[in-house]
N, C-alpha and C. Protein backbone atom coordinates (compact mmCIF):
# COMPACT_ATOMS: atom_id res chain seq x y z
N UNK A 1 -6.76 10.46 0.14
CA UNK A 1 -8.17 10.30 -0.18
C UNK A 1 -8.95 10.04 1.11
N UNK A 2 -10.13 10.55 1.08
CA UNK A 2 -10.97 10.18 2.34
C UNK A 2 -11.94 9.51 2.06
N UNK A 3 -11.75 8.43 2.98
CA UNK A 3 -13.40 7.34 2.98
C UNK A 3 -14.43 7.77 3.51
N UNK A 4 -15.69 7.29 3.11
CA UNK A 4 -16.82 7.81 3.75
C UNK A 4 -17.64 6.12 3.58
N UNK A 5 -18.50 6.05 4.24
CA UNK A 5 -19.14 4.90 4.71
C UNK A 5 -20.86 5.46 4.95
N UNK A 6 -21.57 4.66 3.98
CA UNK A 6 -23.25 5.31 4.45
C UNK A 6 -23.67 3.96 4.93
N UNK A 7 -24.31 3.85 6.18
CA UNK A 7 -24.42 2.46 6.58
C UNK A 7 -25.99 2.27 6.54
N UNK A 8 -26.53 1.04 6.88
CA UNK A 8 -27.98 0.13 6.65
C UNK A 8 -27.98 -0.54 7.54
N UNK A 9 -28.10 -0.47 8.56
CA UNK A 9 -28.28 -1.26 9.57
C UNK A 9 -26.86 -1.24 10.76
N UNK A 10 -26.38 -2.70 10.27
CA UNK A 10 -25.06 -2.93 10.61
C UNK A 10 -23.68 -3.22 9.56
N UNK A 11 -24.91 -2.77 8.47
CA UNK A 11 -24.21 -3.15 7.04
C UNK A 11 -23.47 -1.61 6.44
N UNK A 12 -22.74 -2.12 5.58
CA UNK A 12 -22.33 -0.98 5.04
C UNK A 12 -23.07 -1.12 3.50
N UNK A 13 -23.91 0.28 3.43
CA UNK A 13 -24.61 -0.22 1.99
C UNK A 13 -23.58 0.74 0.93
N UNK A 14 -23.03 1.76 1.13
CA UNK A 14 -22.13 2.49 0.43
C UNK A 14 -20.85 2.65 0.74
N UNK A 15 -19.86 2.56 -0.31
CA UNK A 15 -18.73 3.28 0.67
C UNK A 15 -17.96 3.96 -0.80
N UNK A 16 -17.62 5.65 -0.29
CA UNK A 16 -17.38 6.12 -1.48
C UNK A 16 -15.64 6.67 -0.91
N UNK A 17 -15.13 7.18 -2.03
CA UNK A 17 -13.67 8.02 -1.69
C UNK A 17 -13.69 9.11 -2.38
N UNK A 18 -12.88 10.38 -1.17
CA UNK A 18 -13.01 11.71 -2.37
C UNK A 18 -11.82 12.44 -1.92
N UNK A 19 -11.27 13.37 -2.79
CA UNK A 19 -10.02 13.48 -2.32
C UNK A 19 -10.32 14.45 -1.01
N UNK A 20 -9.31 14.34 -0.56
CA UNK A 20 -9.28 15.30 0.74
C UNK A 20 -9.58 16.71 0.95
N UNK A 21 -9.86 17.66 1.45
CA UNK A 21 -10.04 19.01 1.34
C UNK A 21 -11.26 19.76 0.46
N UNK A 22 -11.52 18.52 -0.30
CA UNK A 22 -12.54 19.08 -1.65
C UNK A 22 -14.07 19.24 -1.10
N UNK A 23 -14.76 19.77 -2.06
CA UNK A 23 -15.62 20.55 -1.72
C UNK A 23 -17.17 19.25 -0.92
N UNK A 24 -16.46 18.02 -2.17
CA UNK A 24 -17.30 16.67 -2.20
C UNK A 24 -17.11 16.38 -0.36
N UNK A 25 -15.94 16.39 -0.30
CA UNK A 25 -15.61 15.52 1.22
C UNK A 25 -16.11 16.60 2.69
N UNK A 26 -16.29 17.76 2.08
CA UNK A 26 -17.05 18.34 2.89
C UNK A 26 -18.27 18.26 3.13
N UNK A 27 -19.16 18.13 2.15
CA UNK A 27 -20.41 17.31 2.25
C UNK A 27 -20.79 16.45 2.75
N UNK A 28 -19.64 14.80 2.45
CA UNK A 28 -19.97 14.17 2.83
C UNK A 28 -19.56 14.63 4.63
N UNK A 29 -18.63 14.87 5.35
CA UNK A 29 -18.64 15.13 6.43
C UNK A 29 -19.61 15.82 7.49
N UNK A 30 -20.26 16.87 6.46
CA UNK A 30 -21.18 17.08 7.09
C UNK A 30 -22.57 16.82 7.15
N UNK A 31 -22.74 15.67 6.56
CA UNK A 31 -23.78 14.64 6.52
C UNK A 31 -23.78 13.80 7.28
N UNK A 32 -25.22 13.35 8.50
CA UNK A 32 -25.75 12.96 9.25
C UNK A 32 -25.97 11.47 8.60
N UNK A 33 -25.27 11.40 7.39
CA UNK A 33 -25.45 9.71 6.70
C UNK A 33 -24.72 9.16 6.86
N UNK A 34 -23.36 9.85 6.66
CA UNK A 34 -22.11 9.33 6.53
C UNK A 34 -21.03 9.58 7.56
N UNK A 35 -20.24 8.66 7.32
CA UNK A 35 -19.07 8.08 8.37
C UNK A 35 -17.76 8.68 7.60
N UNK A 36 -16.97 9.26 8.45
CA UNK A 36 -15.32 9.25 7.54
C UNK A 36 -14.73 7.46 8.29
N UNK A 37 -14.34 7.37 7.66
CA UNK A 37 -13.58 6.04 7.99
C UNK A 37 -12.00 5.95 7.37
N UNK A 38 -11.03 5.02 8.23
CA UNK A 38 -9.64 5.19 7.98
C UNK A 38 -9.45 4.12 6.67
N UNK A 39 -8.61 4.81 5.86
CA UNK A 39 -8.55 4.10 4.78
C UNK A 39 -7.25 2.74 5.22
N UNK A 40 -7.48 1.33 5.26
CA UNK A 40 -6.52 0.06 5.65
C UNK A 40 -5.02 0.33 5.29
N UNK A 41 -4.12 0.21 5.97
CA UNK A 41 -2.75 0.55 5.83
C UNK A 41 -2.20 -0.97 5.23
N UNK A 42 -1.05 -0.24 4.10
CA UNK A 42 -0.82 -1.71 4.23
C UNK A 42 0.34 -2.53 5.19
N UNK A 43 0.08 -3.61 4.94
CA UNK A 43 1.13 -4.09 6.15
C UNK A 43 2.32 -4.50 5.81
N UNK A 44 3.09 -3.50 7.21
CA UNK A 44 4.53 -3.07 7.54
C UNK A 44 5.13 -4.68 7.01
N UNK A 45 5.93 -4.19 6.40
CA UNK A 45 7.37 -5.68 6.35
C UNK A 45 8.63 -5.77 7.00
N UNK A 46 9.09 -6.38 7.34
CA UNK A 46 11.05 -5.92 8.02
C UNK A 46 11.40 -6.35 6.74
N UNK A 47 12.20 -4.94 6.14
CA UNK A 47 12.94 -4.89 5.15
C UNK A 47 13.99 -6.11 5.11
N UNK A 48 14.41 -5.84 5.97
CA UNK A 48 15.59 -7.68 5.81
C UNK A 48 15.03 -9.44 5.11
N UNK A 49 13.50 -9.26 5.77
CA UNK A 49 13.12 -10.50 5.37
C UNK A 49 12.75 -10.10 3.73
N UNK A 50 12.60 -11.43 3.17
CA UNK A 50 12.28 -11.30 1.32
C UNK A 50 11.26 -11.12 1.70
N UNK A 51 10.31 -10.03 0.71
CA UNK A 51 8.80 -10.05 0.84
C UNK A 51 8.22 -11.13 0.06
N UNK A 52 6.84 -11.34 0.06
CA UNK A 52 5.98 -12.02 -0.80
C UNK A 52 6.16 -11.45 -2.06
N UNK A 53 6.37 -11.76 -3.54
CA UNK A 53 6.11 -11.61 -4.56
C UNK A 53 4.57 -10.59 -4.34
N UNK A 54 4.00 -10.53 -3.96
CA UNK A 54 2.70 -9.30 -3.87
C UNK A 54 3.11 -8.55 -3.32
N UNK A 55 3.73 -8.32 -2.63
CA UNK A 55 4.62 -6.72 -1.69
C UNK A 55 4.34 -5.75 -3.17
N UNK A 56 4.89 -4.37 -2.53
CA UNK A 56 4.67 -3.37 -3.60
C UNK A 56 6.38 -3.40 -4.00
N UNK A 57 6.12 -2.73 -4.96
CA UNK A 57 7.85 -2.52 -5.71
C UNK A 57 8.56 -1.07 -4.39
N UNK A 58 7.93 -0.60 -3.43
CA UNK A 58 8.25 0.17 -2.69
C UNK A 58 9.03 -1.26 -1.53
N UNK A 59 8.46 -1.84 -1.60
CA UNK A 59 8.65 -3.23 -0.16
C UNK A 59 9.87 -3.82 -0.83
N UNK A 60 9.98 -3.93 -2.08
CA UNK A 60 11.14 -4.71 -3.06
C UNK A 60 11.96 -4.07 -2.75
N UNK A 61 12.06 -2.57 -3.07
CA UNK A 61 13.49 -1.70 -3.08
C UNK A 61 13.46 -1.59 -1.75
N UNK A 62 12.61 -1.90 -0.52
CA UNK A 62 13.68 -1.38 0.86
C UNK A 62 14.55 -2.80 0.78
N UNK A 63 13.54 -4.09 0.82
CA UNK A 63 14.72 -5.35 0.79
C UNK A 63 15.75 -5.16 -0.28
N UNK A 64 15.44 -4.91 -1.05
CA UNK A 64 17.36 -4.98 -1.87
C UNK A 64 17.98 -4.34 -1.09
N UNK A 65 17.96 -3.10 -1.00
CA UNK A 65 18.86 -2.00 0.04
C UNK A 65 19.06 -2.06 1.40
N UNK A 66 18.35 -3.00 1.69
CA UNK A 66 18.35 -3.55 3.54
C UNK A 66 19.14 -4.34 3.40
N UNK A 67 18.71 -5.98 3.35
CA UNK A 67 19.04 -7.11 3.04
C UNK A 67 20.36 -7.28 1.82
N UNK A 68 20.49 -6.53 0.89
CA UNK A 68 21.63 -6.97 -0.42
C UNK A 68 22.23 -5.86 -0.81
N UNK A 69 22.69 -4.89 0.42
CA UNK A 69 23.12 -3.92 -0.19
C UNK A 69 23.23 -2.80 -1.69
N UNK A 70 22.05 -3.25 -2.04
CA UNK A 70 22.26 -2.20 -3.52
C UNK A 70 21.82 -0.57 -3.36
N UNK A 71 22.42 0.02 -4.66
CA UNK A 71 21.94 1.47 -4.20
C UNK A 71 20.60 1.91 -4.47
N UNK A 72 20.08 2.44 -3.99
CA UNK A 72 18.38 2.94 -3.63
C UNK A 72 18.16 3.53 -4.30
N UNK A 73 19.03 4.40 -5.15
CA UNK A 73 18.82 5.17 -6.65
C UNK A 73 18.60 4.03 -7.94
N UNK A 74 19.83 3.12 -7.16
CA UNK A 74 19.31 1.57 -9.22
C UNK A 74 18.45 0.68 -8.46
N UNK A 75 17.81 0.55 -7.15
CA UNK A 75 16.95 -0.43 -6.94
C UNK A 75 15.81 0.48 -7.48
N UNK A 76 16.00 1.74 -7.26
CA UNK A 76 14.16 2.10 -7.41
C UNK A 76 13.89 2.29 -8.67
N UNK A 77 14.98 2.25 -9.62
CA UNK A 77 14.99 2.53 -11.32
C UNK A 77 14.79 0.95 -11.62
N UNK A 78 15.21 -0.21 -11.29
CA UNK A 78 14.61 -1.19 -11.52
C UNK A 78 12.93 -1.99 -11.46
N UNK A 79 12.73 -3.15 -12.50
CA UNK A 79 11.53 -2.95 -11.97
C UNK A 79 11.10 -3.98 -10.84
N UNK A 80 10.11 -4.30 -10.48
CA UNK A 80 10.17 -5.53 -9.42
C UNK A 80 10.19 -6.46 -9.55
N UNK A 81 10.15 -6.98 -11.00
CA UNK A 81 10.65 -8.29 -11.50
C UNK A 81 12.03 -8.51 -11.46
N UNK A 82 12.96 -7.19 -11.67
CA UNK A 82 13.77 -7.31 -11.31
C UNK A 82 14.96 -7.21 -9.93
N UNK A 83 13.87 -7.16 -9.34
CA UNK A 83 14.46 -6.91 -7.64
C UNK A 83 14.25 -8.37 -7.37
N UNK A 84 13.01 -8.54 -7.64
CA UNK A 84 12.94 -9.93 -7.34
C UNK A 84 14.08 -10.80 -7.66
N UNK A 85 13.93 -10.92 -9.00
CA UNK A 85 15.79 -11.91 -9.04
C UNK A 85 16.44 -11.28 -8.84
N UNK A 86 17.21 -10.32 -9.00
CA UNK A 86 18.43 -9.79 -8.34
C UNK A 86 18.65 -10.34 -6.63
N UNK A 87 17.77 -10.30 -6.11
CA UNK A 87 17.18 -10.37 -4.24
C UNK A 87 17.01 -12.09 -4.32
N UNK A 88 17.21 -13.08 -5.65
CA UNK A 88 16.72 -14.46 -4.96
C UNK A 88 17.75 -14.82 -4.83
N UNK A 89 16.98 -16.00 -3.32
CA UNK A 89 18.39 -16.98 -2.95
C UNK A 89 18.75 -18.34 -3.42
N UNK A 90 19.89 -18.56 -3.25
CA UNK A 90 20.04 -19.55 -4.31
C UNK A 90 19.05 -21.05 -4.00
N UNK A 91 18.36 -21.22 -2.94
CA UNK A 91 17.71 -22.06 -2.83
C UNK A 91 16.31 -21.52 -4.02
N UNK A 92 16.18 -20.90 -4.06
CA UNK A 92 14.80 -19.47 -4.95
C UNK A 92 15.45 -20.11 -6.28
N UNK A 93 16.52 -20.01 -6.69
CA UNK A 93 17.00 -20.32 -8.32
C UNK A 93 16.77 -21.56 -8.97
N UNK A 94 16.36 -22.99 -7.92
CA UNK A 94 16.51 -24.06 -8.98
C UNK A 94 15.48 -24.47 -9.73
């Protein structure tokens, strides 16, 4: 998806998303209003450490498969409630 940004000053008074290539995001690009802007990445984890309970279920299944050896085919069929316990340590259990 591509961001676009229509600004007010120093403000941002709009900010819209459109998919990429489409006819919309060409417009907006070639408009003297608007900004493409990078859409925020999210942030990298080292698979070894446990993530935060908010990580994505993508961040869950690299730590099981990093950190606890499981296979990457039944971590990613699990859900992240269940990575989560499967992945806690026993200090995490009492």
């Amino acid at each position: 998806m591509a961001i676009y940004e229509r600004m007010s000053g120093r403000h941002v008074a709009e900010r819209v998303r459109v998919p990429d290539g489409s006819d919309e995001a060409k417009r907006f690009a070639e408009s003297p209003k608007w900004r493409a802007v990078e859409a925020p990445k999210p942030p990298t984890v080292d698979p070894m450490e446990r993530p935060p309970q908010s990580a994505t279920k993508d961040q869950w299944v690299a730590h099981a498969v990093a950190a606890h050896g499981l296979d990457e085919a039944e971590a990613a069929k699990s859900t992240k409630a269940e990575l989560i316990e499967i992945t806690a340590e026993p200090e995490d259990e009492q």
